[in-house]
C-alpha atoms as a PDB file:
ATOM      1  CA  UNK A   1     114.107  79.931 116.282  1.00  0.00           C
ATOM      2  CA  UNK A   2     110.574  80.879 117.448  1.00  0.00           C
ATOM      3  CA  UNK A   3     108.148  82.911 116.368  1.00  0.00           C
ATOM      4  CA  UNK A   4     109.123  85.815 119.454  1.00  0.00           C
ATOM      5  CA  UNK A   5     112.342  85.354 118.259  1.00  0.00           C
ATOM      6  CA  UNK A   6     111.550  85.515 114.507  1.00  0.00           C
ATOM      7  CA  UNK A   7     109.373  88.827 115.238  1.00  0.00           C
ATOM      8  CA  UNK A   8     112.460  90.214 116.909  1.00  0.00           C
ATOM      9  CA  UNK A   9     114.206  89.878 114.217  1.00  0.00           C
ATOM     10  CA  UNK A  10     111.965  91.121 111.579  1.00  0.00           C
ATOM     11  CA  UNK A  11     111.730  94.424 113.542  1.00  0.00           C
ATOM     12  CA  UNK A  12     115.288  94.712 113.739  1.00  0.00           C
ATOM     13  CA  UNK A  13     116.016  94.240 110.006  1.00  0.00           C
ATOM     14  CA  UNK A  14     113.413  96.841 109.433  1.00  0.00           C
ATOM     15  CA  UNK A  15     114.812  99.169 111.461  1.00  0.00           C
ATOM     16  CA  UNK A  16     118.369  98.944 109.686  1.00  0.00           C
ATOM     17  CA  UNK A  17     116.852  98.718 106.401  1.00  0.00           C
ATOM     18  CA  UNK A  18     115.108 101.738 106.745  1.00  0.00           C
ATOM     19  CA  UNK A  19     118.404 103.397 108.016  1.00  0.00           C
ATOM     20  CA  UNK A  20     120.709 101.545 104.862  1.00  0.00           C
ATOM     21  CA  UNK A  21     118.141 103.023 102.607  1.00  0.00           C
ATOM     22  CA  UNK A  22     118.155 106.321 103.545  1.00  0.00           C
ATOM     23  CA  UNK A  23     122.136 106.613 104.108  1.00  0.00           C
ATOM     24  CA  UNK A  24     122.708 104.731 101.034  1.00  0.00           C
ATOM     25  CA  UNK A  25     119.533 105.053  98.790  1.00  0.00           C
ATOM     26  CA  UNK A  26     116.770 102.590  97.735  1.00  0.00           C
ATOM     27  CA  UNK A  27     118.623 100.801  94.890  1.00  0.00           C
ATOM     28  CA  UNK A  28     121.810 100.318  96.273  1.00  0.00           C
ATOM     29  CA  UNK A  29     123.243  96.849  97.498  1.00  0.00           C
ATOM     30  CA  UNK A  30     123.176  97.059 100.777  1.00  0.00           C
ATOM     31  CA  UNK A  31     120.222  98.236 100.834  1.00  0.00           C
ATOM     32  CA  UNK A  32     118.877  95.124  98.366  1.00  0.00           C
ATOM     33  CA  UNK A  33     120.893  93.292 100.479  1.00  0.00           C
ATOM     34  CA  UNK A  34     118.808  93.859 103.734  1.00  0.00           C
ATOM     35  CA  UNK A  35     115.778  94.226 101.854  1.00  0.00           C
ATOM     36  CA  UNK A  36     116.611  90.000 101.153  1.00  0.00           C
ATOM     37  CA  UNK A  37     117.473  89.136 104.549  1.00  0.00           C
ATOM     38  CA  UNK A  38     114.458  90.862 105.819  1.00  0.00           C
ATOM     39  CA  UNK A  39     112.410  89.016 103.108  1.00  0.00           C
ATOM     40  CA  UNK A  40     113.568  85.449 104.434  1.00  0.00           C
ATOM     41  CA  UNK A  41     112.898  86.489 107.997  1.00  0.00           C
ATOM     42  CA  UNK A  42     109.428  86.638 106.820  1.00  0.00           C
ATOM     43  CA  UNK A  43     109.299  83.972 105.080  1.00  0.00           C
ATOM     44  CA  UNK A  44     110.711  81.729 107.531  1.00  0.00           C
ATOM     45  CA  UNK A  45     107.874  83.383 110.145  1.00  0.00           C
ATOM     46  CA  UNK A  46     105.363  82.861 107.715  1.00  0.00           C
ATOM     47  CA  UNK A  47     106.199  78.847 107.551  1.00  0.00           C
ATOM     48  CA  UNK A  48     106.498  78.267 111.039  1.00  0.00           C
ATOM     49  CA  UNK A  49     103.020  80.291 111.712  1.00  0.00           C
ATOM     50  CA  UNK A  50     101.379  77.927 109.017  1.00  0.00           C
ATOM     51  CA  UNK A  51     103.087  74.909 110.622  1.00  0.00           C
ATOM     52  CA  UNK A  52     101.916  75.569 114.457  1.00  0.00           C
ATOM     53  CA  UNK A  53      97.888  76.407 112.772  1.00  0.00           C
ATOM     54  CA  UNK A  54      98.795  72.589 111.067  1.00  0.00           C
ATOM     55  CA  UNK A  55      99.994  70.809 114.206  1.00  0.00           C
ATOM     56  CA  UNK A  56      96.909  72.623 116.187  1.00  0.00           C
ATOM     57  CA  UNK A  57      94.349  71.929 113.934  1.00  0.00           C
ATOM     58  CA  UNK A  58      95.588  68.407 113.367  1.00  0.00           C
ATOM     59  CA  UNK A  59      95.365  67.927 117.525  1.00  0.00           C
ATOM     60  CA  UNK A  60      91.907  69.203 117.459  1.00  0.00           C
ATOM     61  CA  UNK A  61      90.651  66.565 114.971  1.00  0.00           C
ATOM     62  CA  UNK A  62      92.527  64.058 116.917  1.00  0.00           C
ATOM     63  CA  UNK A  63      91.120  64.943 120.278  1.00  0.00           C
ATOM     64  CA  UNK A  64      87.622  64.742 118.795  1.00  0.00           C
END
């Protein structure tokens, strides 16, 4: 998964956590549920964003 695909995502989980929340209220487990998912999503775009700044910066010292 890329990163347009990974920001996709985020803003989708967003969207229906916001929703869960409100039809269901902040503390219950769907809503903790999503509130997860939507945690790894960012992780996961967080890891491959530090990952592509590694491989770019490691070209630039290479093509030096």
């Amino acid at each position: 998964m890329d990163t347009d695909e990974l920001v996709k995502g985020i803003n989708q989980m967003r969207k229906s956590l916001i929703s869960i929340a409100k039809e269901t209220g902040l503390n219950s487990n769907e809503t903790l549920y999503c509130s997860k998912e939507l945690d790894e999503l960012i992780t996961r775009y967080q890891k491959l964003k530090m990952k592509n700044k590694q491989e770019f910066v490691q070209k630039s010292c290479i093509t030096q």
